[in-house]
PDB file of N, CA and C in Angstrom:
ATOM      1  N   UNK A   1     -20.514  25.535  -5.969  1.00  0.00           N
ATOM      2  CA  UNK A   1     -21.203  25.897  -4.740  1.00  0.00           C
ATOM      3  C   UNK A   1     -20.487  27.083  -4.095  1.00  0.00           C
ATOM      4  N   UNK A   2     -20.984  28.186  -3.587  1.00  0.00           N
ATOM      5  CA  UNK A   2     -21.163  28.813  -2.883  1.00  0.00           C
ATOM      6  C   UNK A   2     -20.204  28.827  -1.667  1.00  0.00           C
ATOM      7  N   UNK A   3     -19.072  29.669  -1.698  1.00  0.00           N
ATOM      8  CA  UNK A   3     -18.022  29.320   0.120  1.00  0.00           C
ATOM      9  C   UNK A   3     -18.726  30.128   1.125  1.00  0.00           C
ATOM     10  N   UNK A   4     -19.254  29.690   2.155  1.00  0.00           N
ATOM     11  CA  UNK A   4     -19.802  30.580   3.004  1.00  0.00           C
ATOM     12  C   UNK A   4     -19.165  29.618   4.462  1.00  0.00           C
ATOM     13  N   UNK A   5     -18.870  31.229   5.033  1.00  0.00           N
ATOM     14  CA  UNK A   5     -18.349  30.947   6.478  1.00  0.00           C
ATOM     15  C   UNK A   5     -18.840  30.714   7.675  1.00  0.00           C
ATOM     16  N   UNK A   6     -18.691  29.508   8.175  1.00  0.00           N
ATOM     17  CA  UNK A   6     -20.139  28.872   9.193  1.00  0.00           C
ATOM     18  C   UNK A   6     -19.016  30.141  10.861  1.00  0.00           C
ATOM     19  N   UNK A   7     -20.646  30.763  11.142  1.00  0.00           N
ATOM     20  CA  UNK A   7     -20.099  31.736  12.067  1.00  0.00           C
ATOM     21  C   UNK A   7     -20.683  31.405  13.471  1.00  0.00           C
ATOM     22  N   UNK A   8     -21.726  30.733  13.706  1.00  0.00           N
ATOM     23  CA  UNK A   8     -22.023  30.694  14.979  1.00  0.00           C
ATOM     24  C   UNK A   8     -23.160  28.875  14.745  1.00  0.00           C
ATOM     25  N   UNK A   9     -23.147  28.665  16.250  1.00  0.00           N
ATOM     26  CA  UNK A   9     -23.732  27.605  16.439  1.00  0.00           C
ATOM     27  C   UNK A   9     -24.600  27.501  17.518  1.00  0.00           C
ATOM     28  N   UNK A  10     -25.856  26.637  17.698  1.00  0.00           N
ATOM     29  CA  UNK A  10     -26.835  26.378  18.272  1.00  0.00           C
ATOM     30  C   UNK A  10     -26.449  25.107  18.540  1.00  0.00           C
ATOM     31  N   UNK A  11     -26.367  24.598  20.321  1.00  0.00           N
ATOM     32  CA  UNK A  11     -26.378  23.491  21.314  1.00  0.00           C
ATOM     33  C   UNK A  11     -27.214  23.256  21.990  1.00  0.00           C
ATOM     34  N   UNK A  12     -27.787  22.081  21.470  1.00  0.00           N
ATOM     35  CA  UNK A  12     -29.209  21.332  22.769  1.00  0.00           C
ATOM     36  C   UNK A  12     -28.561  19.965  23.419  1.00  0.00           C
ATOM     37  N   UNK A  13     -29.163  19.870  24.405  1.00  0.00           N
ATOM     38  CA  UNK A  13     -29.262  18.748  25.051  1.00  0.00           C
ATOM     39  C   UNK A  13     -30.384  17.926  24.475  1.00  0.00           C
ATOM     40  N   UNK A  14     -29.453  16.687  24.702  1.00  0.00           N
ATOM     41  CA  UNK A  14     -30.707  15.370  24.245  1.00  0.00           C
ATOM     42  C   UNK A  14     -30.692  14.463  25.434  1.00  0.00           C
ATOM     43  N   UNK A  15     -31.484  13.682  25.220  1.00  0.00           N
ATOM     44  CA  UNK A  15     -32.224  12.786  26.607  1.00  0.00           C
ATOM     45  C   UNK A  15     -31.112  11.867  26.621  1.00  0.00           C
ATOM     46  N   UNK A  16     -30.118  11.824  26.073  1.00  0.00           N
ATOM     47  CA  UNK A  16     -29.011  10.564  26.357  1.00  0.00           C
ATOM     48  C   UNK A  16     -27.461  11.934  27.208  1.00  0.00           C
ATOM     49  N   UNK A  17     -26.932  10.599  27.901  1.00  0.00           N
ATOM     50  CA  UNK A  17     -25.653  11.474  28.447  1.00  0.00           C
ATOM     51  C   UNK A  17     -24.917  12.024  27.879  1.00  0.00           C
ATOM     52  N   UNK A  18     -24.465  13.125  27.864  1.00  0.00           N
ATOM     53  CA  UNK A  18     -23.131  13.614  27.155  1.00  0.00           C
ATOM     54  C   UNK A  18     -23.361  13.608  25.368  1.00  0.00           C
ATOM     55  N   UNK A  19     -24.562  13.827  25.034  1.00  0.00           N
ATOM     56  CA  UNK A  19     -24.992  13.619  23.423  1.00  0.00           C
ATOM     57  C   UNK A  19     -25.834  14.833  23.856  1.00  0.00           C
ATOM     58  N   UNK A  20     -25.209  15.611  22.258  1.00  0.00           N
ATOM     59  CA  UNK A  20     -25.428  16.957  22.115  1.00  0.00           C
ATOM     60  C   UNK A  20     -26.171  17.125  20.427  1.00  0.00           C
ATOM     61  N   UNK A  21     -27.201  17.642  20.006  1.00  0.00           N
ATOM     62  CA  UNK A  21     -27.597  18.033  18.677  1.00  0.00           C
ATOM     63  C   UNK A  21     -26.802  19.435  18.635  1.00  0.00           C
ATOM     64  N   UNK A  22     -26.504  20.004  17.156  1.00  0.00           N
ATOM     65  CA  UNK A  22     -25.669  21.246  16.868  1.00  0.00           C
ATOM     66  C   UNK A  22     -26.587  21.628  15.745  1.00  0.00           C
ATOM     67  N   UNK A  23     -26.921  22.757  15.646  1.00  0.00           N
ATOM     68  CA  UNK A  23     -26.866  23.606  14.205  1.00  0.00           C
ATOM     69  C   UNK A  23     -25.996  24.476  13.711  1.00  0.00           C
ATOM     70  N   UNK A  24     -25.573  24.125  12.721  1.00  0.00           N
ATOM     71  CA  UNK A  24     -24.488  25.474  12.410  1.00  0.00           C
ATOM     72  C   UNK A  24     -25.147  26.246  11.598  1.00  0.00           C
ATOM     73  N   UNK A  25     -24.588  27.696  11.883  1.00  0.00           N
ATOM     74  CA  UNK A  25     -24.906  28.577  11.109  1.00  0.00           C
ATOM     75  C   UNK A  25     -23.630  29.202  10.212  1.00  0.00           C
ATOM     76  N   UNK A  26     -24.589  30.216   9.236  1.00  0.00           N
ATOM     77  CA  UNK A  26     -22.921  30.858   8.265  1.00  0.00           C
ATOM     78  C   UNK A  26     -23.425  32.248   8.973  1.00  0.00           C
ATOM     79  N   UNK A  27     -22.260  33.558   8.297  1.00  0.00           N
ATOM     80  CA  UNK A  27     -22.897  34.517   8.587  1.00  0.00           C
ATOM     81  C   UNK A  27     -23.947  35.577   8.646  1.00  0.00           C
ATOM     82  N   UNK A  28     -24.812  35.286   7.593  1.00  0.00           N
ATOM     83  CA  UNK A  28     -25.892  35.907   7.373  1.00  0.00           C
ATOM     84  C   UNK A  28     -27.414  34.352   7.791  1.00  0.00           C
ATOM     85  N   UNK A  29     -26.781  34.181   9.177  1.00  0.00           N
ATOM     86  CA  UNK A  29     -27.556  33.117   9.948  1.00  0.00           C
ATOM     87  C   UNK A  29     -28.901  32.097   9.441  1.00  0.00           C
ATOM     88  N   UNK A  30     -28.204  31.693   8.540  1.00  0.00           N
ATOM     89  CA  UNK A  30     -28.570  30.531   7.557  1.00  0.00           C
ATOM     90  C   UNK A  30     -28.337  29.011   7.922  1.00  0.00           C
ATOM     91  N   UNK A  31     -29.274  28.303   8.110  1.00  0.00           N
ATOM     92  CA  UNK A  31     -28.206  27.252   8.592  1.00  0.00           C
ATOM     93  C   UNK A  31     -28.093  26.248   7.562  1.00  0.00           C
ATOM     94  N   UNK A  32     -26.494  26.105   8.193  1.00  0.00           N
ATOM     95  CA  UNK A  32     -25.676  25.428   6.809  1.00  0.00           C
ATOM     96  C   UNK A  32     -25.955  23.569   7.335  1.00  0.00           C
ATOM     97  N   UNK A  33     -25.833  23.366   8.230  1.00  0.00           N
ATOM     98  CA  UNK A  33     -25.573  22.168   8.608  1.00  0.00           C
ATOM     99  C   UNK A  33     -26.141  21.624   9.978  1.00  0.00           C
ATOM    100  N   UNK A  34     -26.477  20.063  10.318  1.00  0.00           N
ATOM    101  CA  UNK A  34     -26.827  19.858  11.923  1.00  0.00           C
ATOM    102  C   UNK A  34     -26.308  18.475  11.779  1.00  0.00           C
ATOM    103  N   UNK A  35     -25.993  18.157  13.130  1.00  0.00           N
ATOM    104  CA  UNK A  35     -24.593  17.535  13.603  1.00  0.00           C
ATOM    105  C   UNK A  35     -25.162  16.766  15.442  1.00  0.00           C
ATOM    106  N   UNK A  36     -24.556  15.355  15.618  1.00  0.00           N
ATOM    107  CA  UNK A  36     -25.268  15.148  16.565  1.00  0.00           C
ATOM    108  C   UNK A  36     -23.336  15.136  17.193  1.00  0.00           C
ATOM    109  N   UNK A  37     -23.243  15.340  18.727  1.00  0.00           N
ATOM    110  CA  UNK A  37     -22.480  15.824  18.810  1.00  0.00           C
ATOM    111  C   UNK A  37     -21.905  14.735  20.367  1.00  0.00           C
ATOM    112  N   UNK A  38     -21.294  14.020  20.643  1.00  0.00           N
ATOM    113  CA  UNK A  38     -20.579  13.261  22.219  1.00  0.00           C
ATOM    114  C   UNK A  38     -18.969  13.463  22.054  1.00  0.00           C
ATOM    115  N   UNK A  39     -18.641  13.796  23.628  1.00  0.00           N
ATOM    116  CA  UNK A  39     -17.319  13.562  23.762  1.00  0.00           C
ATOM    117  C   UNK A  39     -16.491  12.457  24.253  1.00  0.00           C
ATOM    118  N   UNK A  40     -15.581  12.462  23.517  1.00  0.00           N
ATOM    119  CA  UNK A  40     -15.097  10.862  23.822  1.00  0.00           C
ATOM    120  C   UNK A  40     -13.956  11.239  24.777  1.00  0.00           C
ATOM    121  N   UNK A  41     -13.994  11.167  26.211  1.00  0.00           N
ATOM    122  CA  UNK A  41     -13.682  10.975  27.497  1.00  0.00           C
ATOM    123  C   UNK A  41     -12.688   9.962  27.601  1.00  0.00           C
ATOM    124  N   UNK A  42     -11.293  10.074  28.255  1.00  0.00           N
ATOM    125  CA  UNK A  42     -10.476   8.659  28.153  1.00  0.00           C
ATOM    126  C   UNK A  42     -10.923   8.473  29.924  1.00  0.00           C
ATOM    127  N   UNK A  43     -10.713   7.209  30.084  1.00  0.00           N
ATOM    128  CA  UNK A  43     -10.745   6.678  31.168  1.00  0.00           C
ATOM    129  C   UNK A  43      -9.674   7.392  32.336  1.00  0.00           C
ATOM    130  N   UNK A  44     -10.453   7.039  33.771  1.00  0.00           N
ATOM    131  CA  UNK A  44      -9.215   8.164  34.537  1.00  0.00           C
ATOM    132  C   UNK A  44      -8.302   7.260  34.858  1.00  0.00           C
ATOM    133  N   UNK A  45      -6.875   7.565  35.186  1.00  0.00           N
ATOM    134  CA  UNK A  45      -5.241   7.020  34.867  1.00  0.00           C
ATOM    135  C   UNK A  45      -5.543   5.949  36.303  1.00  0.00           C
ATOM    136  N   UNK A  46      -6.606   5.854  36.600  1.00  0.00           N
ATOM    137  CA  UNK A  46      -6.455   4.979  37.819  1.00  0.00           C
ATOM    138  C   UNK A  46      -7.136   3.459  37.942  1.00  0.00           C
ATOM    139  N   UNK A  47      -7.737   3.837  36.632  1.00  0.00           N
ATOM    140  CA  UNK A  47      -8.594   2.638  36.159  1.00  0.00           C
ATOM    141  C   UNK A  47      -8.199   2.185  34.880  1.00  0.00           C
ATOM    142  N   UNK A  48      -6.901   2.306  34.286  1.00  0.00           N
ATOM    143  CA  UNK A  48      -6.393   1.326  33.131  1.00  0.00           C
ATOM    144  C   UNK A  48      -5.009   1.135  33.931  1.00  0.00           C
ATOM    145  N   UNK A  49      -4.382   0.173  33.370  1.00  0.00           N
ATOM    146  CA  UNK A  49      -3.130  -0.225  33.762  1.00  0.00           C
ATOM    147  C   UNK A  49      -2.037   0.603  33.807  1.00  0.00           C
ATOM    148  N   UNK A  50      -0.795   0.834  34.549  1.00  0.00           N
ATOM    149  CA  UNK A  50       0.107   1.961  34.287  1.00  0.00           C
ATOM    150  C   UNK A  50       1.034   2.086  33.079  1.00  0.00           C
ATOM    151  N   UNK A  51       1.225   1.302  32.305  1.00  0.00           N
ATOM    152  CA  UNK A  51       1.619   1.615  31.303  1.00  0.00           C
ATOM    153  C   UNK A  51       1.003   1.508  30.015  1.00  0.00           C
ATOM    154  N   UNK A  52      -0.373   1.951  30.509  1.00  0.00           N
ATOM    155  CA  UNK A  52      -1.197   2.593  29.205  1.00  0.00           C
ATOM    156  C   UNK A  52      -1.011   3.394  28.829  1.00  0.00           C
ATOM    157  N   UNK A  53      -1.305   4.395  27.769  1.00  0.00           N
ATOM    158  CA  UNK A  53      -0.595   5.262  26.776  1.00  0.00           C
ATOM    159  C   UNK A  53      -1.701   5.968  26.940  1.00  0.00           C
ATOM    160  N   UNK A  54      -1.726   7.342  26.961  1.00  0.00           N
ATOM    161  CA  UNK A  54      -2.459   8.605  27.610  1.00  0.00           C
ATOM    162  C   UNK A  54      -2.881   8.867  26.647  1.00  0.00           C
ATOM    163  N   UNK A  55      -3.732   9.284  26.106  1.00  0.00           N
ATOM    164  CA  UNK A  55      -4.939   9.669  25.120  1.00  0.00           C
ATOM    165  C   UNK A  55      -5.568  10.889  25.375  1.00  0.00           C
ATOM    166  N   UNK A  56      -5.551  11.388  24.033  1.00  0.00           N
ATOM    167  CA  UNK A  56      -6.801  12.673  24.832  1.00  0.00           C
ATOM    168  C   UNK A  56      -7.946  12.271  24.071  1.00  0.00           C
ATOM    169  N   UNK A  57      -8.947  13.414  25.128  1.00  0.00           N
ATOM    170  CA  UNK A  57     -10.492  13.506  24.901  1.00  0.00           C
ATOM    171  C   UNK A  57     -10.282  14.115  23.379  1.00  0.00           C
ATOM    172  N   UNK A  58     -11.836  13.615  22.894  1.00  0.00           N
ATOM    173  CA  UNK A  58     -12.300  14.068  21.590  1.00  0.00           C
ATOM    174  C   UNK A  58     -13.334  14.001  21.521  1.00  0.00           C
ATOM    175  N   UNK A  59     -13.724  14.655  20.498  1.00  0.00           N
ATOM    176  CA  UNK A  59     -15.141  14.859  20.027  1.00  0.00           C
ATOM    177  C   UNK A  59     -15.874  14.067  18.900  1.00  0.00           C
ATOM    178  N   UNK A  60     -16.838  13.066  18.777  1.00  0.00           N
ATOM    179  CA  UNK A  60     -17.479  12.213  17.817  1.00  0.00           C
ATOM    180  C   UNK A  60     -18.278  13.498  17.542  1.00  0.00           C
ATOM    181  N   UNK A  61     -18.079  13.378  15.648  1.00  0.00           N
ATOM    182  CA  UNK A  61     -19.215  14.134  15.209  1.00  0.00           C
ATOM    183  C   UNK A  61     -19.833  13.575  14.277  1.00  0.00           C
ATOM    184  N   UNK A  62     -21.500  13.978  14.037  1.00  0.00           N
ATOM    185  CA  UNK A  62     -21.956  12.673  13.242  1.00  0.00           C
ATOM    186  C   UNK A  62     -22.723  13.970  12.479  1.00  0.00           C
ATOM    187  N   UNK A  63     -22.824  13.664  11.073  1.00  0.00           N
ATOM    188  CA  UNK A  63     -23.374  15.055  10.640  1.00  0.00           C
ATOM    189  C   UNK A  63     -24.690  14.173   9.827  1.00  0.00           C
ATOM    190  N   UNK A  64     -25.358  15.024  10.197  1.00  0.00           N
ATOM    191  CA  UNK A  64     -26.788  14.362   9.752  1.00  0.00           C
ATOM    192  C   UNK A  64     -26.987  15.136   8.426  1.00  0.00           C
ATOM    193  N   UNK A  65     -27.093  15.950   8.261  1.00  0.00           N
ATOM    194  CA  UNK A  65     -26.853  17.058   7.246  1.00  0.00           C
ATOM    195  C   UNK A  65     -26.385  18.453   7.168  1.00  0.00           C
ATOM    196  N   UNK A  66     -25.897  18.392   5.716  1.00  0.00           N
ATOM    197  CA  UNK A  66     -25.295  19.551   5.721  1.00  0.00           C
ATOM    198  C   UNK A  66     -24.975  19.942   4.066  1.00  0.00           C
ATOM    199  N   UNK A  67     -24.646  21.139   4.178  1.00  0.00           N
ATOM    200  CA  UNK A  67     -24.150  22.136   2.416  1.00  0.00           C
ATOM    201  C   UNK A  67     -23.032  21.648   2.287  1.00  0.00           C
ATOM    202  N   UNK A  68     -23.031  20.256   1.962  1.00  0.00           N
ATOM    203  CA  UNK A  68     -20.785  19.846   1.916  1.00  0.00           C
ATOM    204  C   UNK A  68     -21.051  19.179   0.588  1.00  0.00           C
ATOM    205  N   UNK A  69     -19.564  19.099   0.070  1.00  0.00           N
ATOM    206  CA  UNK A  69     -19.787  18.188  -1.199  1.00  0.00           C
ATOM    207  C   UNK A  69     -17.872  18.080  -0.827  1.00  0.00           C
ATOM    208  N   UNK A  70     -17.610  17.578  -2.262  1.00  0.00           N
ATOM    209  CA  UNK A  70     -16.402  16.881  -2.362  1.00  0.00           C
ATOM    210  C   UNK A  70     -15.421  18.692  -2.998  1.00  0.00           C
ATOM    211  N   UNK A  71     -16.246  19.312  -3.166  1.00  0.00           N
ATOM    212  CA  UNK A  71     -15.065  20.644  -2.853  1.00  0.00           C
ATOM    213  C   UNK A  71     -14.920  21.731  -2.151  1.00  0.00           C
ATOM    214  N   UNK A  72     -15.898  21.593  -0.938  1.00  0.00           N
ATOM    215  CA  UNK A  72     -15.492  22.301   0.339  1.00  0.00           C
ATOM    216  C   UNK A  72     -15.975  21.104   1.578  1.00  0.00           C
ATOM    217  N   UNK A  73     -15.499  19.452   1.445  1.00  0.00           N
ATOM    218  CA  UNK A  73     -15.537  19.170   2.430  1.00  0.00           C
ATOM    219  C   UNK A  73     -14.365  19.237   3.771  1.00  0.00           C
ATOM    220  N   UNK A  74     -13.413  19.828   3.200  1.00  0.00           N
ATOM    221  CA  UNK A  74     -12.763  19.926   3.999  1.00  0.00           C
ATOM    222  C   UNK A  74     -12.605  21.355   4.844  1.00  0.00           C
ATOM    223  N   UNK A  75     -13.160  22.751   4.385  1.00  0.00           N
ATOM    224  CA  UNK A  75     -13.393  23.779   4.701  1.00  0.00           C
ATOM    225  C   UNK A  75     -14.684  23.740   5.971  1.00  0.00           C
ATOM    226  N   UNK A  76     -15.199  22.502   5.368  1.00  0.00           N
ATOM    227  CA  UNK A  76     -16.716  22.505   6.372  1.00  0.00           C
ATOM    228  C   UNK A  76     -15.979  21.656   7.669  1.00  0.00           C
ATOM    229  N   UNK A  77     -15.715  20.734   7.958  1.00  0.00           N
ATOM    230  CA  UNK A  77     -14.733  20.294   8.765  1.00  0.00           C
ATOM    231  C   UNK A  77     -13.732  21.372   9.448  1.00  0.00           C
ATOM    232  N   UNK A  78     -12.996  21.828   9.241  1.00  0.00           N
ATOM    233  CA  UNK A  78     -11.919  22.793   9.587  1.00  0.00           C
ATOM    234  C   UNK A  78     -12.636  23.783  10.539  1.00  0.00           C
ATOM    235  N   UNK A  79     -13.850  24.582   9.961  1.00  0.00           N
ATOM    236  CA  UNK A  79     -14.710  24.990  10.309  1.00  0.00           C
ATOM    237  C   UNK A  79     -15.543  24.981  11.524  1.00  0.00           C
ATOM    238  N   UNK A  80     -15.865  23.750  11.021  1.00  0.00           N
ATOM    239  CA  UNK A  80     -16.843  23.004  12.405  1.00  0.00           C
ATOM    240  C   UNK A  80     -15.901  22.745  13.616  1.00  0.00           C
ATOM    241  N   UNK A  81     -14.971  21.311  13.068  1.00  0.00           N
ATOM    242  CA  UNK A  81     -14.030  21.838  14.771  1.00  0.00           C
ATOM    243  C   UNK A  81     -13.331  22.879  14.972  1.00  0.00           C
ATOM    244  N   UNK A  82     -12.929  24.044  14.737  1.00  0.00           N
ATOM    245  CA  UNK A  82     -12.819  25.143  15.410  1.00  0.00           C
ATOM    246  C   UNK A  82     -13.783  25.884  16.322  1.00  0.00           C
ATOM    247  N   UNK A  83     -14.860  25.454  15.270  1.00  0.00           N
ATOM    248  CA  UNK A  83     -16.509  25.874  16.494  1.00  0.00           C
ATOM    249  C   UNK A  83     -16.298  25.033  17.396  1.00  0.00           C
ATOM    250  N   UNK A  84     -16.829  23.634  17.381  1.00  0.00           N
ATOM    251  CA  UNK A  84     -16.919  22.689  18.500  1.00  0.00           C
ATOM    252  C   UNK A  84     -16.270  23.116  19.533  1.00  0.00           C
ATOM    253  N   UNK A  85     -14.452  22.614  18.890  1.00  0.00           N
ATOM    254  CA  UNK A  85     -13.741  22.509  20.141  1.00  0.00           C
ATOM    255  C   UNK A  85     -13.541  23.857  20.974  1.00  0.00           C
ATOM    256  N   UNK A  86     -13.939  25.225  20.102  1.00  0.00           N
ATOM    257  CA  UNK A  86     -13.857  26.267  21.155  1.00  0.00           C
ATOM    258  C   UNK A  86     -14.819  26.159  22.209  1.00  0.00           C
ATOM    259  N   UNK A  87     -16.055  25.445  21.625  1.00  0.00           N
ATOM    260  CA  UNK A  87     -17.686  25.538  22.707  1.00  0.00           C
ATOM    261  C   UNK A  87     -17.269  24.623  23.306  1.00  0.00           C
ATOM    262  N   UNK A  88     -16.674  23.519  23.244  1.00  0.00           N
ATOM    263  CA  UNK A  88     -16.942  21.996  24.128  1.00  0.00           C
ATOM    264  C   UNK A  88     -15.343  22.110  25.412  1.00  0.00           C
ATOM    265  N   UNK A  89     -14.543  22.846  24.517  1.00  0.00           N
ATOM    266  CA  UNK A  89     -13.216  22.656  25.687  1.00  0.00           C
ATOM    267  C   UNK A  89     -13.636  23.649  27.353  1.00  0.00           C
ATOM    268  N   UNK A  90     -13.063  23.582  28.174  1.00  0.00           N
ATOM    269  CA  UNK A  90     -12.887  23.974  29.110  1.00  0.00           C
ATOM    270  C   UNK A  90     -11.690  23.718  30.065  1.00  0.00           C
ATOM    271  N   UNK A  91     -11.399  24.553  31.421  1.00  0.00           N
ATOM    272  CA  UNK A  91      -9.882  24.628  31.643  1.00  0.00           C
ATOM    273  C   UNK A  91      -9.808  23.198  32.216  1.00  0.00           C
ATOM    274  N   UNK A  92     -11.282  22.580  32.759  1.00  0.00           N
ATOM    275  CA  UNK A  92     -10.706  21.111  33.001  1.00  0.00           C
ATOM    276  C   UNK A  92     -10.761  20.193  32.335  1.00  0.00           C
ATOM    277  N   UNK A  93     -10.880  20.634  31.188  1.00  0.00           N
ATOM    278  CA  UNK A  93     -10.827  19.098  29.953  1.00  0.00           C
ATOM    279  C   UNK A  93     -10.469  19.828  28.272  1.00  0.00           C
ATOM    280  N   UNK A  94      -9.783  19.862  27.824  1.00  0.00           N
ATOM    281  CA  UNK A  94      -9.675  20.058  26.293  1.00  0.00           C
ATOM    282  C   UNK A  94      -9.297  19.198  25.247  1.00  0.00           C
ATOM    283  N   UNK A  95     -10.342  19.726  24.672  1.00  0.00           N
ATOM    284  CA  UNK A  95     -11.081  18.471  23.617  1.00  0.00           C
ATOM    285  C   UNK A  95      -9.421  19.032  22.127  1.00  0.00           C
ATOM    286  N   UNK A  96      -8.802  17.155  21.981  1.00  0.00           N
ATOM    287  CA  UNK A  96      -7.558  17.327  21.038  1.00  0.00           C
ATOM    288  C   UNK A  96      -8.072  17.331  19.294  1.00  0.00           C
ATOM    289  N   UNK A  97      -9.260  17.009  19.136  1.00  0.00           N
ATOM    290  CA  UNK A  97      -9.547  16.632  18.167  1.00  0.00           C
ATOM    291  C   UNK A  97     -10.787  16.010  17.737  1.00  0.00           C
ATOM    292  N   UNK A  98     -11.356  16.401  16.454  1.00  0.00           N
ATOM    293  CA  UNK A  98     -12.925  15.915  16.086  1.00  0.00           C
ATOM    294  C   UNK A  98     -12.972  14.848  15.044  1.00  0.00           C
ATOM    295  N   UNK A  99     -13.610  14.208  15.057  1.00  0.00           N
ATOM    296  CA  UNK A  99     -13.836  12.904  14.154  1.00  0.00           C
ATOM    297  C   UNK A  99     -15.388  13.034  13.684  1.00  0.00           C
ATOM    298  N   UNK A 100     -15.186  13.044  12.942  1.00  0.00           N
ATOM    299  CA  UNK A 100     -16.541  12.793  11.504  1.00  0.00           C
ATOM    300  C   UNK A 100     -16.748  11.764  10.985  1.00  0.00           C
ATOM    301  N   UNK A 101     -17.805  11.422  11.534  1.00  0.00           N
ATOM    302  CA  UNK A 101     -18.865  10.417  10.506  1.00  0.00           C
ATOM    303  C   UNK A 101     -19.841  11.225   9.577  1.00  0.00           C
ATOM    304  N   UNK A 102     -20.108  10.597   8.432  1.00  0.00           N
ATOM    305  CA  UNK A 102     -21.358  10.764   7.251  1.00  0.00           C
ATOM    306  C   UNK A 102     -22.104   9.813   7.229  1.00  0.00           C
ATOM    307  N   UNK A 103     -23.318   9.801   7.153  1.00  0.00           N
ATOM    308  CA  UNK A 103     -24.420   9.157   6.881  1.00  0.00           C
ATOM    309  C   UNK A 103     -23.989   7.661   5.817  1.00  0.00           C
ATOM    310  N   UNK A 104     -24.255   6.690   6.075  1.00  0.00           N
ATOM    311  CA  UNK A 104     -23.752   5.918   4.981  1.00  0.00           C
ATOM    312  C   UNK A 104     -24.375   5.485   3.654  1.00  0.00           C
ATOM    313  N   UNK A 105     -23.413   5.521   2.365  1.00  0.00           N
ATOM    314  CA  UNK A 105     -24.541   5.558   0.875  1.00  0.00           C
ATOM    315  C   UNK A 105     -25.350   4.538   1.151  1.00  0.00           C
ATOM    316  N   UNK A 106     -25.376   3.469   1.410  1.00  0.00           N
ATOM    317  CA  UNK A 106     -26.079   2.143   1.872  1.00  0.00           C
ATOM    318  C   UNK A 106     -27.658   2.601   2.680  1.00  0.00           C
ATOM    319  N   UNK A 107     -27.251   3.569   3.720  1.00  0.00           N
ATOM    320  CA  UNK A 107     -28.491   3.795   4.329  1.00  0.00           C
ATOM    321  C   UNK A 107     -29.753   4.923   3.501  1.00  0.00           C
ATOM    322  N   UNK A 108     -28.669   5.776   2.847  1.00  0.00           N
ATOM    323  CA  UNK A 108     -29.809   6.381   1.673  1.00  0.00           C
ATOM    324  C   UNK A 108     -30.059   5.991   0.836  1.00  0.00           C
ATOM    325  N   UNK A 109     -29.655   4.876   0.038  1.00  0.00           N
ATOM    326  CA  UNK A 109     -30.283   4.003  -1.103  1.00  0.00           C
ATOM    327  C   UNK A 109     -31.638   3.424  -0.176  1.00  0.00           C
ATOM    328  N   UNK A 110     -31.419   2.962   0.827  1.00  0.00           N
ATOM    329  CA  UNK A 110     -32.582   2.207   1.557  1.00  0.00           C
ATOM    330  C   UNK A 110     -33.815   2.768   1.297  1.00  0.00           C
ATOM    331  N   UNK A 111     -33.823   4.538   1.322  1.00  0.00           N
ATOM    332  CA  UNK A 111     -35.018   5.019   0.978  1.00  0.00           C
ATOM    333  C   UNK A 111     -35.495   5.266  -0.342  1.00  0.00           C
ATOM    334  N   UNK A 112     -36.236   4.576  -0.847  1.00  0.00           N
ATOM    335  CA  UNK A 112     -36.483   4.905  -2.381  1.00  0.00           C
ATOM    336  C   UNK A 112     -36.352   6.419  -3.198  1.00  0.00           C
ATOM    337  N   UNK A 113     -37.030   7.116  -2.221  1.00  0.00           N
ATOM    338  CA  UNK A 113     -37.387   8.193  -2.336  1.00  0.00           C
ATOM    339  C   UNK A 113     -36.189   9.006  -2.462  1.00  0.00           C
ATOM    340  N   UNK A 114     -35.439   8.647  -1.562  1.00  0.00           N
ATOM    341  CA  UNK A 114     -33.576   9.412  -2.079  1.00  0.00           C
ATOM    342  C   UNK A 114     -33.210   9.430  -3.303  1.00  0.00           C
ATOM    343  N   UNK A 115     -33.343   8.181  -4.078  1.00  0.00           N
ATOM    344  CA  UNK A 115     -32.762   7.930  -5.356  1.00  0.00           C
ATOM    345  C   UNK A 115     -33.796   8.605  -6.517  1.00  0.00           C
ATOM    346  N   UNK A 116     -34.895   8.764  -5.854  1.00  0.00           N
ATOM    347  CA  UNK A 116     -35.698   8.740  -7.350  1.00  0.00           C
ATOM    348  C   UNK A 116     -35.992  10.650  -7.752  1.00  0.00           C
ATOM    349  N   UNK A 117     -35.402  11.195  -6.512  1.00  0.00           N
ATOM    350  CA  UNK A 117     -35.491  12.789  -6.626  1.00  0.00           C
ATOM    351  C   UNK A 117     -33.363  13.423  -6.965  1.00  0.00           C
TER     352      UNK A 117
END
């Protein structure tokens, strides 16, 4: 496959709070991938106990699809949160880190139609 460098991204709002859809693009504005997108917010220091252990915010990413396989999944990742967290941080909150989910094999066997193409 093909290394292409995801260069810019498309952010919508969805009808739920703080849940974001993404498209990524490469550079010749193709899109490589789409991604449903929430930030995971820690609680404020006044509402857990005081010797709770400080956490930072992050980003859940759930990739619905995308051009990844098992030898640039980690380029596509690397990639993506560098996009994210540049779009999602700001000076009053910066986002430490992204977490990825994939679709699970279980839920695409479910569709016949996955397996038989």
């Amino acid at each position: 496959m093909e290394k292409s460098k995801l260069a810019t991204m498309k952010i919508t709002k969805t009808l739920y709070q703080n849940f974001f859809r993404v498209k990524l693009y490469d550079d010749n504005q193709q899109e490589k991938g789409r991604l449903r997108v929430t930030p995971a917010l820690p609680l404020a220091r006044s509402l857990v106990p005081a010797d709770a252990p400080v956490k930072p915010a992050y980003l859940v990413v759930i990739v619905e699809d995308a051009e990844i396989d098992k030898d640039n999944l980690l380029d596509f990742e690397e990639q993506t949160s560098l996009l994210l967290l540049k779009r999602f941080s700001t000076p009053e909150i910066v986002f430490g880190f992204c977490q990825f989910f994939y679709p699970s094999p279980a839920f695409i066997f479910e569709n016949k139609n996955t397996t038989n193409t």
